[in-house]
Protein backbone atom coordinates (compact mmCIF):
# COMPACT_ATOMS: atom_id res chain seq x y z
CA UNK A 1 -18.39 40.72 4.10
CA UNK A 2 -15.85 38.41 5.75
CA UNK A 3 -17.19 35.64 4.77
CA UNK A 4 -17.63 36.75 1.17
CA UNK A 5 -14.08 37.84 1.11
CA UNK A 6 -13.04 34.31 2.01
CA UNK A 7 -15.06 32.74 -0.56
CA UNK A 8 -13.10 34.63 -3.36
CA UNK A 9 -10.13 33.65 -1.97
CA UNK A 10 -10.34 29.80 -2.11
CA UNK A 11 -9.74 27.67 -3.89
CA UNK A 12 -6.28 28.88 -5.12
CA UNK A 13 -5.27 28.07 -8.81
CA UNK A 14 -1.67 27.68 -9.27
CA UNK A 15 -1.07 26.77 -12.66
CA UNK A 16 0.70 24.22 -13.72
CA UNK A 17 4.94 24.61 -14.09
CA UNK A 18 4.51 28.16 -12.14
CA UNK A 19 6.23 28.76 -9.23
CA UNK A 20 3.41 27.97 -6.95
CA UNK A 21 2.94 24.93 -8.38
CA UNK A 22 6.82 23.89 -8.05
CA UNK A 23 6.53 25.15 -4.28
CA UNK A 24 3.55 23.22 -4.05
CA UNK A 25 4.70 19.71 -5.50
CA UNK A 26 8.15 20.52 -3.13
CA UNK A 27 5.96 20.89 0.04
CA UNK A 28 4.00 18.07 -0.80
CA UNK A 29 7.50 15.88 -1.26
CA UNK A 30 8.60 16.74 1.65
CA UNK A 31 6.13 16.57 3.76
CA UNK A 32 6.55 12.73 2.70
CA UNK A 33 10.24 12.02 2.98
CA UNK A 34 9.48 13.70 6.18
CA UNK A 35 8.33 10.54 7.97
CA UNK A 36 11.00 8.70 6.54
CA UNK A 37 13.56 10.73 8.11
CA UNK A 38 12.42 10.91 11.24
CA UNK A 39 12.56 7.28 11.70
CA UNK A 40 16.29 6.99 10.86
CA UNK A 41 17.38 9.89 13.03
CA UNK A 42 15.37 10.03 15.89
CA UNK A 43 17.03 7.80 17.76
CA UNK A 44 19.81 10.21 17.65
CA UNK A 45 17.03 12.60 19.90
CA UNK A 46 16.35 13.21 23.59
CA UNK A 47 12.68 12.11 22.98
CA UNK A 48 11.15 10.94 20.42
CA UNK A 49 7.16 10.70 19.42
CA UNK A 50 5.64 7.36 18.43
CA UNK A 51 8.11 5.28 20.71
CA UNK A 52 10.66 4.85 17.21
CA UNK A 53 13.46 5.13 19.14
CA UNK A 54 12.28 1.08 20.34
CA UNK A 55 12.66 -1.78 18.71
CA UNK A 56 9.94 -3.42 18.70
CA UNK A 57 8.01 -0.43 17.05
CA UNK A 58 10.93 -0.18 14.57
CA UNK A 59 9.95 -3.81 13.59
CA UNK A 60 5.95 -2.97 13.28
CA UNK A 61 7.30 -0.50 11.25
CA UNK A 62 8.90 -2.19 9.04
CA UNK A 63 5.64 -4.88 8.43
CA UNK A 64 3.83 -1.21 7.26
CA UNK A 65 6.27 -1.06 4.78
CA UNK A 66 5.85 -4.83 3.69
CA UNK A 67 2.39 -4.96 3.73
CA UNK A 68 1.88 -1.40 2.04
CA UNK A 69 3.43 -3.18 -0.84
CA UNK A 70 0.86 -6.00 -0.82
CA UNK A 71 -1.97 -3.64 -0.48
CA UNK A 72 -0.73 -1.91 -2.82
CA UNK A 73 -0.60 -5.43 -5.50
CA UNK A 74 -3.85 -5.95 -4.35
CA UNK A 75 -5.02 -2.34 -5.34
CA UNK A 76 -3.88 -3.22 -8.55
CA UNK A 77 -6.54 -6.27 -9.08
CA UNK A 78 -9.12 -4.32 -7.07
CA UNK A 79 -9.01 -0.66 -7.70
CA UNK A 80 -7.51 -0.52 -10.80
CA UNK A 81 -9.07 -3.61 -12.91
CA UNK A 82 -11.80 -4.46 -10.99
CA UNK A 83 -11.36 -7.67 -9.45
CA UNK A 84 -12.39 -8.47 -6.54
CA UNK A 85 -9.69 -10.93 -5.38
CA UNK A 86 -9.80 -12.10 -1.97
CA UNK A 87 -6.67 -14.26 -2.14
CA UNK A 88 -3.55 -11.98 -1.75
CA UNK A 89 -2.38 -13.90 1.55
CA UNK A 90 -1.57 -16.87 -0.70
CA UNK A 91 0.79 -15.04 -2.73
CA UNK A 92 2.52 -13.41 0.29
CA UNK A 93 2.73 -16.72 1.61
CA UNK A 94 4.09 -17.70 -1.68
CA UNK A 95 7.09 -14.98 -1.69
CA UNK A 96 7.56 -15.67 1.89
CA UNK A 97 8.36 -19.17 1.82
CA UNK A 98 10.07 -19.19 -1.23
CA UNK A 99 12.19 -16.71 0.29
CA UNK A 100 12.64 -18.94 3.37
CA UNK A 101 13.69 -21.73 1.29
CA UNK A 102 15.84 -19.96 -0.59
CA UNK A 103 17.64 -18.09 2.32
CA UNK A 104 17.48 -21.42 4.39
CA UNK A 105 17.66 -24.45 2.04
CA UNK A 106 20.08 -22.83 -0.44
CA UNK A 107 21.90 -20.23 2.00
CA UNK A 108 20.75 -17.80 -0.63
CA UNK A 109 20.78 -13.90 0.21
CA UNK A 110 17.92 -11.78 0.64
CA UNK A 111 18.57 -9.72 -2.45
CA UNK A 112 18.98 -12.65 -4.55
CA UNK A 113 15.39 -14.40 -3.28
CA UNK A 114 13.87 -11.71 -3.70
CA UNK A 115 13.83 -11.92 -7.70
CA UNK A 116 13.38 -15.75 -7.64
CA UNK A 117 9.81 -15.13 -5.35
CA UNK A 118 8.92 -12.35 -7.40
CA UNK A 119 8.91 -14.63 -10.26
CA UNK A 120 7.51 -17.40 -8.96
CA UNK A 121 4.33 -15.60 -7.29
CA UNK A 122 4.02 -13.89 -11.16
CA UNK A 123 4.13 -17.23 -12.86
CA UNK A 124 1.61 -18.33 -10.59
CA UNK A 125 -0.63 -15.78 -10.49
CA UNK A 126 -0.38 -15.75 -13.85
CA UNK A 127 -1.89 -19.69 -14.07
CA UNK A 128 -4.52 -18.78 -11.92
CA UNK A 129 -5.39 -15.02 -13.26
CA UNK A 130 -6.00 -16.65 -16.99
CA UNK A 131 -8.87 -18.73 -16.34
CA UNK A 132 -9.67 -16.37 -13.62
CA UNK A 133 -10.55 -13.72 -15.80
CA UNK A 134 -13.11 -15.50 -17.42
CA UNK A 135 -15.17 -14.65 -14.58
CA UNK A 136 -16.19 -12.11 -12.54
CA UNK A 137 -17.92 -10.42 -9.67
CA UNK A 138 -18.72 -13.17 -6.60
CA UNK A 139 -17.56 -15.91 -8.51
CA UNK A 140 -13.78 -14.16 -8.55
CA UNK A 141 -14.48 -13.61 -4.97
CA UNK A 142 -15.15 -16.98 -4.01
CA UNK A 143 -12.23 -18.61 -6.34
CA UNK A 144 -9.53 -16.16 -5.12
CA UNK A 145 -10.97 -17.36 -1.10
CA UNK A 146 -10.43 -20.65 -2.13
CA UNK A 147 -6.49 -19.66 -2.83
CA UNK A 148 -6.19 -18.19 0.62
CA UNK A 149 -8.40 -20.95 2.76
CA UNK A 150 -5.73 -23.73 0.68
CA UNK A 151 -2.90 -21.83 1.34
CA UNK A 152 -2.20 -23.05 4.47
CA UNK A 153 -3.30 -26.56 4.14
CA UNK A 154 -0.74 -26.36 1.38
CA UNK A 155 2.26 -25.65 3.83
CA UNK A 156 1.39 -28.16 6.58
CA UNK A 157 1.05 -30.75 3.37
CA UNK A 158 4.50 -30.40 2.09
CA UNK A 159 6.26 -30.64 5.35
CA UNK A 160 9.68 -31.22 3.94
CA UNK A 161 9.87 -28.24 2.41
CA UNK A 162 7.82 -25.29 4.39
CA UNK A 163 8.91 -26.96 7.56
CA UNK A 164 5.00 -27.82 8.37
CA UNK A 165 3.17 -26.52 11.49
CA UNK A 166 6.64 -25.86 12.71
CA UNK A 167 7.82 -23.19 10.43
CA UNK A 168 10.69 -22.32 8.20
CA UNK A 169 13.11 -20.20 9.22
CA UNK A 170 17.17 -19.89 9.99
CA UNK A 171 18.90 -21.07 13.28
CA UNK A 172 18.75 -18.61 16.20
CA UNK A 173 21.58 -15.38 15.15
CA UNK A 174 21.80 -16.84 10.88
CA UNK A 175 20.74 -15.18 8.32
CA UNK A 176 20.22 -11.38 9.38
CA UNK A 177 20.57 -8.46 7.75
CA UNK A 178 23.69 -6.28 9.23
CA UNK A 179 24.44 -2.79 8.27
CA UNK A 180 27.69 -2.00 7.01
CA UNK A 181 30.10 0.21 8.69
CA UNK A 182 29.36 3.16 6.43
CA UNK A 183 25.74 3.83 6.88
CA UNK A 184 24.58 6.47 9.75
CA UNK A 185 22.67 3.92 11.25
CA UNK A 186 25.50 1.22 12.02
CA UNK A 187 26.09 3.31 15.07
CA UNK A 188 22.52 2.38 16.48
CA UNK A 189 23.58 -0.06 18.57
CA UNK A 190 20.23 -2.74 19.49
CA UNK A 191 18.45 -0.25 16.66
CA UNK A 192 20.73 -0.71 13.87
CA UNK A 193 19.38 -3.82 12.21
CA UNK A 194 16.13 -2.88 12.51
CA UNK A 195 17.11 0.28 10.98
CA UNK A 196 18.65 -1.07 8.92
CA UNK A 197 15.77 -3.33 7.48
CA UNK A 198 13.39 -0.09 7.43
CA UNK A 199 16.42 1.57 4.63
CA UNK A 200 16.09 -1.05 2.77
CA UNK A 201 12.51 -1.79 2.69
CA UNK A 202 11.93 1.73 2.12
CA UNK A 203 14.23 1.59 -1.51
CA UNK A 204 12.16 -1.54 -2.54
CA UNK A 205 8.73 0.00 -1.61
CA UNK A 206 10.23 3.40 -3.47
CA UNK A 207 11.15 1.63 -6.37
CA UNK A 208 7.88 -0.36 -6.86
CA UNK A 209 5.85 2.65 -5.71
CA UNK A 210 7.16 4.68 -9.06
CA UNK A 211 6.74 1.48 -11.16
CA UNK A 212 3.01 1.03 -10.26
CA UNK A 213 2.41 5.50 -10.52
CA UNK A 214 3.91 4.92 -14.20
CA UNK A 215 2.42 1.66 -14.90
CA UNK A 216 -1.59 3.31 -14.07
CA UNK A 217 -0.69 6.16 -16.57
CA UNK A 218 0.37 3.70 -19.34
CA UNK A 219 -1.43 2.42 -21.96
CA UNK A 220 -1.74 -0.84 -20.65
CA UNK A 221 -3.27 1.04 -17.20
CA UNK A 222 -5.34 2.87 -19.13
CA UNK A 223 -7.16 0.12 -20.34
CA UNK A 224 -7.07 -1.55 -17.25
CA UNK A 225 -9.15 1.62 -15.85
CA UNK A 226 -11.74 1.51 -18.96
CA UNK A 227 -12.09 -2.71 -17.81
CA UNK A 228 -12.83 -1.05 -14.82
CA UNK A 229 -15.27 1.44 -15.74
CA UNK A 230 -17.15 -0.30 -18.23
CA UNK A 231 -16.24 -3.55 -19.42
CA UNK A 232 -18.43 -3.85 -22.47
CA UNK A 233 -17.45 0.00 -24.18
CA UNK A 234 -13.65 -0.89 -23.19
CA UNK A 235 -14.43 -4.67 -25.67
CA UNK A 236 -16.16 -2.38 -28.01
CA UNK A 237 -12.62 -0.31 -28.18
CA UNK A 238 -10.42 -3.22 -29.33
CA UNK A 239 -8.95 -4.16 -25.66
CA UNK A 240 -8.58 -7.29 -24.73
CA UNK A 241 -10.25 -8.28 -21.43
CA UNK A 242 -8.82 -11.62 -20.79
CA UNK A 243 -5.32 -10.53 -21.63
CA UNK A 244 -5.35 -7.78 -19.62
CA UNK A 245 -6.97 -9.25 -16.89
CA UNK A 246 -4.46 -11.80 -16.57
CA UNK A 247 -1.69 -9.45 -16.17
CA UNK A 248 -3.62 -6.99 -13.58
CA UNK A 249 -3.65 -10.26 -11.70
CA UNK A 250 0.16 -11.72 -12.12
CA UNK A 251 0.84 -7.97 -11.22
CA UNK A 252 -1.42 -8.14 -8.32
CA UNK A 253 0.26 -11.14 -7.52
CA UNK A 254 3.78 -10.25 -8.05
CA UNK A 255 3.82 -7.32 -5.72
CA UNK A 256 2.19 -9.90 -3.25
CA UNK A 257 5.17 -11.73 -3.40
CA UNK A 258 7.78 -9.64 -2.90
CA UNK A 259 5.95 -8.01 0.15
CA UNK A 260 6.17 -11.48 1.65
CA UNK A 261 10.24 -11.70 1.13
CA UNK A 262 10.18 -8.41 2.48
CA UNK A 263 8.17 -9.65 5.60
CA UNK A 264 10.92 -11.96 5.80
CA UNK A 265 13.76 -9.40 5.62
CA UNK A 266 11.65 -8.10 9.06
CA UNK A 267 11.25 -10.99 10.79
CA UNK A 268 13.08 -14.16 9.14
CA UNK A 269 10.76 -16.90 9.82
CA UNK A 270 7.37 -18.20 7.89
CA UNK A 271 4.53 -19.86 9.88
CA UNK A 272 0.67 -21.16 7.80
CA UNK A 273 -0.70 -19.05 10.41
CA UNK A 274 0.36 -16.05 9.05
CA UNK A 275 -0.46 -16.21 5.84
CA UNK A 276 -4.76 -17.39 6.25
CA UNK A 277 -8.12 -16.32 5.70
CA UNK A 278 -7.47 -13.80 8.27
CA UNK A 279 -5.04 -11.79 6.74
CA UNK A 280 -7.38 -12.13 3.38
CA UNK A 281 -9.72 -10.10 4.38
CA UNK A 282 -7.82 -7.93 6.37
CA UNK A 283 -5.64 -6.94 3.27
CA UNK A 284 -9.24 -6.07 1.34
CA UNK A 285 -9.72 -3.69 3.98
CA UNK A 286 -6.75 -1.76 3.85
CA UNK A 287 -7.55 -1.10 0.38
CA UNK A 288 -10.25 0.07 1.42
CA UNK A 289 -9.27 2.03 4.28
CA UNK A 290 -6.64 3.62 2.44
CA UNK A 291 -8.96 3.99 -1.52
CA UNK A 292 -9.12 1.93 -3.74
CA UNK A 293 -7.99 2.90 -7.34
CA UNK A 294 -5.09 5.33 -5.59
CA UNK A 295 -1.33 4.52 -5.60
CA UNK A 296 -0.83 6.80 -1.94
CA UNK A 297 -3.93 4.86 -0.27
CA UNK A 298 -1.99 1.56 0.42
CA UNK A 299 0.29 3.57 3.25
CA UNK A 300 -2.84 4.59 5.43
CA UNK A 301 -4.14 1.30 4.84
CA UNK A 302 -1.20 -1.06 5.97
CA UNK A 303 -0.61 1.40 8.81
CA UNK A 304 -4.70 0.70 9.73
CA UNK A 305 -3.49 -3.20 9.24
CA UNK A 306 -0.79 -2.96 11.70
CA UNK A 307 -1.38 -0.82 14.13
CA UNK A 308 -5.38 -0.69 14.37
CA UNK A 309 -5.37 -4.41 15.75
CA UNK A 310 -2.30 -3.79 18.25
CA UNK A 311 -3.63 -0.77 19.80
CA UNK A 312 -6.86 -1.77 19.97
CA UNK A 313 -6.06 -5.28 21.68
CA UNK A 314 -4.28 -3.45 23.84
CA UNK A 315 -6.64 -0.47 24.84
CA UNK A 316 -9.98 -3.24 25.11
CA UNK A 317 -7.81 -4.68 28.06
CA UNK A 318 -6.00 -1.84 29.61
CA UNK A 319 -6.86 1.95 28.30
CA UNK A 320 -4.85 3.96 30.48
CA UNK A 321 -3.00 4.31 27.69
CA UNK A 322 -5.58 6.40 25.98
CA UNK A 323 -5.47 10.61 26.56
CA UNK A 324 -7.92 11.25 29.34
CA UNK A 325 -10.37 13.15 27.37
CA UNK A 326 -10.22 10.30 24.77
CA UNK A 327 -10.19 7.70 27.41
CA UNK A 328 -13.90 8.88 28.78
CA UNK A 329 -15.56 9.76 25.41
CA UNK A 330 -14.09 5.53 24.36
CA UNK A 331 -14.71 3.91 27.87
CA UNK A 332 -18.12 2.42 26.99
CA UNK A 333 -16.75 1.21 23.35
CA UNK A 334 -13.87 -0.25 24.87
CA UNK A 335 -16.00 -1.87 27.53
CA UNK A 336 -17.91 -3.48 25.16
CA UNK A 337 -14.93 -5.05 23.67
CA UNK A 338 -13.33 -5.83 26.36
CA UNK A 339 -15.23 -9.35 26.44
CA UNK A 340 -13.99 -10.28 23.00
CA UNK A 341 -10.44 -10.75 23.82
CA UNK A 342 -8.18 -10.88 20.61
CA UNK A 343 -11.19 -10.93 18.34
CA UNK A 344 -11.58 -7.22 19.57
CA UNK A 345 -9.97 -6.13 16.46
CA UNK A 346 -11.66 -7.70 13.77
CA UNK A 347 -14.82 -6.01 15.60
CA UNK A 348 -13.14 -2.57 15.74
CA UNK A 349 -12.04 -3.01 11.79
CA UNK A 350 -15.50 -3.86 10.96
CA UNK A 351 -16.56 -0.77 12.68
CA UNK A 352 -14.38 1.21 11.29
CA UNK A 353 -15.07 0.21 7.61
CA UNK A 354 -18.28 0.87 8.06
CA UNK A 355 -17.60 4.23 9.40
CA UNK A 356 -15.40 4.72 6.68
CA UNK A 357 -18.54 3.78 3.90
CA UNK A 358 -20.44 6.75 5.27
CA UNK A 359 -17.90 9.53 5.80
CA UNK A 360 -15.16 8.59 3.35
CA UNK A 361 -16.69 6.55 0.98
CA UNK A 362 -13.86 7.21 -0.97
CA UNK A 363 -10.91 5.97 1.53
CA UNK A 364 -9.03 7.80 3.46
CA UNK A 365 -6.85 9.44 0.34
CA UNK A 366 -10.38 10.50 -2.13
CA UNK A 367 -10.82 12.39 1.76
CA UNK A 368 -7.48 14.10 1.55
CA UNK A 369 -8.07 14.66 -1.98
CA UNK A 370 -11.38 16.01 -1.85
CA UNK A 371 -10.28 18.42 1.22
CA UNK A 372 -7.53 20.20 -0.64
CA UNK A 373 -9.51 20.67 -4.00
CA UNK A 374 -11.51 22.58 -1.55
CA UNK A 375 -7.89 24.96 -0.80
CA UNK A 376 -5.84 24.50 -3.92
CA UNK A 377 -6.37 23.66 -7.74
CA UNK A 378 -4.05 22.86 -10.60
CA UNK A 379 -4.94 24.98 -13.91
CA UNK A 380 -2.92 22.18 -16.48
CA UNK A 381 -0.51 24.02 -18.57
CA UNK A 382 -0.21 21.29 -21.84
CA UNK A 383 2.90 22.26 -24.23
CA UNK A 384 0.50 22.87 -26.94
CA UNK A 385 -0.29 26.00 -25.40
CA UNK A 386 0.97 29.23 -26.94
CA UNK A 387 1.10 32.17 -24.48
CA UNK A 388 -0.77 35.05 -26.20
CA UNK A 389 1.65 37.45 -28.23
CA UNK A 390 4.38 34.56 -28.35
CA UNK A 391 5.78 35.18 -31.87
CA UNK A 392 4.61 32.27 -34.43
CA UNK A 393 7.10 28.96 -35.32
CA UNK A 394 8.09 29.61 -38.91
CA UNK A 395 4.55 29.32 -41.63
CA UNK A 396 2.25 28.86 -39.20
CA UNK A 397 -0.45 30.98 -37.51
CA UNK A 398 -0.09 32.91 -34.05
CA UNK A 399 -2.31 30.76 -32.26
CA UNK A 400 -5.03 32.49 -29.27
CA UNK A 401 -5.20 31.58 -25.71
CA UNK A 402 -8.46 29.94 -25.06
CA UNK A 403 -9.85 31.82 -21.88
CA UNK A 404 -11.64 28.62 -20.48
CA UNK A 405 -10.12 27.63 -17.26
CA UNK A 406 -9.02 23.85 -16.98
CA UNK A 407 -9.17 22.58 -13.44
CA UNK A 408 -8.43 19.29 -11.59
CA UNK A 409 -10.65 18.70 -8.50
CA UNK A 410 -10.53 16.00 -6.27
CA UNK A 411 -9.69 13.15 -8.27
């Protein structure tokens, strides 16, 4: 009887504009600017979890922030259009540098670089996305590798400007961001730039966060989702493929771009080592991670990209960092491991994706997703609906109710 009880109870349908469903969307909000706050004012605690009273971790921080913008470019081309590019490195690279040389070269701000590698790594990937989207599948795959495995070769090859092998970046103290006097973190003392650095990342990642939720529910993201689905109905309904294409990609590439003067803003100085095959693939897998074809997915995966490899090249050689009951039920994984040195996280990701393929097929988000459509559904309310015995606008009909129940589940 319990358990039938229970069953009746769940899911819960709030519908949509009630006052559930306003509590709801205002728990979910904050539950997100939750995070954000912490980080700013936890220094300001006796203890604080996660070690974000430190640095360093304010730093690593600050690269989840960067690269869940990239991830989140590259979700564009992959989740949302259906390419499989495997060459988003290249346009980090890209903003990076051109960020570099603007800062650098030019003595150039941050904020004002920012638009010029934004445009750049657009214009580019706009060049390469228009005969790119003339093909598909493998043969995408294997072009957009190309862009990534040339990358580098590129920056050693024009020495005079990327600063070769040796890098690009300012003189030891130049070029950092400091926070003015008014902001609650200037107090911070050694924490206060990289604080600093995490406010502002955070308004840029904000800010191209909205413009990506709105740009999927346009009509230009609608028929970037119908490429997706089925290329041949969505040619059959007037949309053009290479066109749209294209953009997905100078998007995709755009986003790329910025994340890499962001990087920048982090930690001001560009190296071809950073920006390789490696971090191509790695990138793919965040998407992954984190679900492709969702705009929330690329924060799980960058924080999988940044701090799966560091705590897992850490743990392969020492794992006393690990809780004891965690440390036993790991010991033989991390044994295993421990003979691959720093290639001990490429084997864990692999692991892991596969893991992922099998229990969350979906990413890490379709999980989350599919777990609270098994608490909570939305009933939509559209405007077009009339509650029943609402008097009539002027000459027309009283319009019923229908009694079917609209629900949203997981997706």
């Amino acid at each position: 009887m319990r358990q039938r009880a229970t069953t009746r109870l769940l899911p819960i349908t709030l519908r949509e504009g009630s006052v559930g469903h306003l509590v709801y969307m205002a728990v979910g909000w904050a539950l997100a600017i939750a995070p954000i706050l912490y980080v700013v004012f936890a220094h300001r605690f006796g203890w604080t979890w996660g070690s974000v009273d430190k640095a360093y971790r304010l730093v690593q921080i600050n690269d989840v922030v960067a690269y869940a913008v990239a991830i989140l470019g590259l979700n564009i081309a992959i989740g949302y259009s259906g390419q499989l590019s495997l060459g988003q490195s290249a346009f980090v690279g890209l903003g990076a540098y051109t960020t570099m040389v603007m800062v650098v070269d030019h003595g150039w701000s941050y904020f004002a670089a920012l638009p010029v590698a934004a445009t750049l790594s657009f214009g580019v990937g706009l060049v390469i996305g228009l005969p790119a989207s003339r093909i598909r599948g493998s043969y995408l795959a294997i072009v957009t590798l190309a862009m990534a495995y040339v990358f580098p070769e590129l920056v050693v090859r024009f020495e005079s400007l990327t600063g070769g092998s040796n890098g690009k970046g300012p003189a030891r103290g130049e070029a950092r961001l400091i926070p003015p006097s008014w902001v609650p973190v200037a107090d911070a003392g050694r924490l206060a730039r990289p604080l600093w650095v995490f406010c502002l990342l955070v308004v840029i990642a904000g800010v191209l966060f909205l413009l990506a939720r709105n740009g999927v529910r346009s009509r230009v993201g609608r028929a970037l989702i119908a490429l997706r689905d089925n290329e041949a109905s969505a040619t059959a309904s007037g949309i053009d493929v290479a066109r749209h294409k294209a953009v997905a990609f100078a998007l995709s590439a755009t986003y790329g771009g910025i994340a890499g003067g962001m990087l920048m803003m982090n930690r001001p100085f560009a190296s071809e080592v950073q920006f390789g095959t490696r971090v191509a693939i790695f990138l793919v897998v965040g998407v992954v991670i984190g679900g492709a074809g969702t705009i929330a997915g690329a924060v799980p995966g960058a924080i999988a990209y940044v701090f799966v490899p560091y705590f897992v090249s850490g743990w392969a050689v020492d794992p006393s960092g690990l809780p004891p009951g965690v440390r036993q039920v790991t010991k033989p994984l991390f044994d295993w491991l421990r003979p691959a040195g720093s290639a001990a996280a490429g084997i864990f990701f692999g692991l892991l994706l596969l893991l992922l393929v099998f229990v969350l097929p979906g990413g890490f988000v379709d999980g989350v997703r599919r777990l609270r459509a098994r608490v909570i559904t939305i009933e939509p309310n559209p405007p077009w609906m009339v509650d029943v015995g609402a008097p009539p606008a002027h000459g027309m009909a009283p319009v019923q109710r229908s009694r079917s129940t609209w629900r949203v589940g997981a997706r």
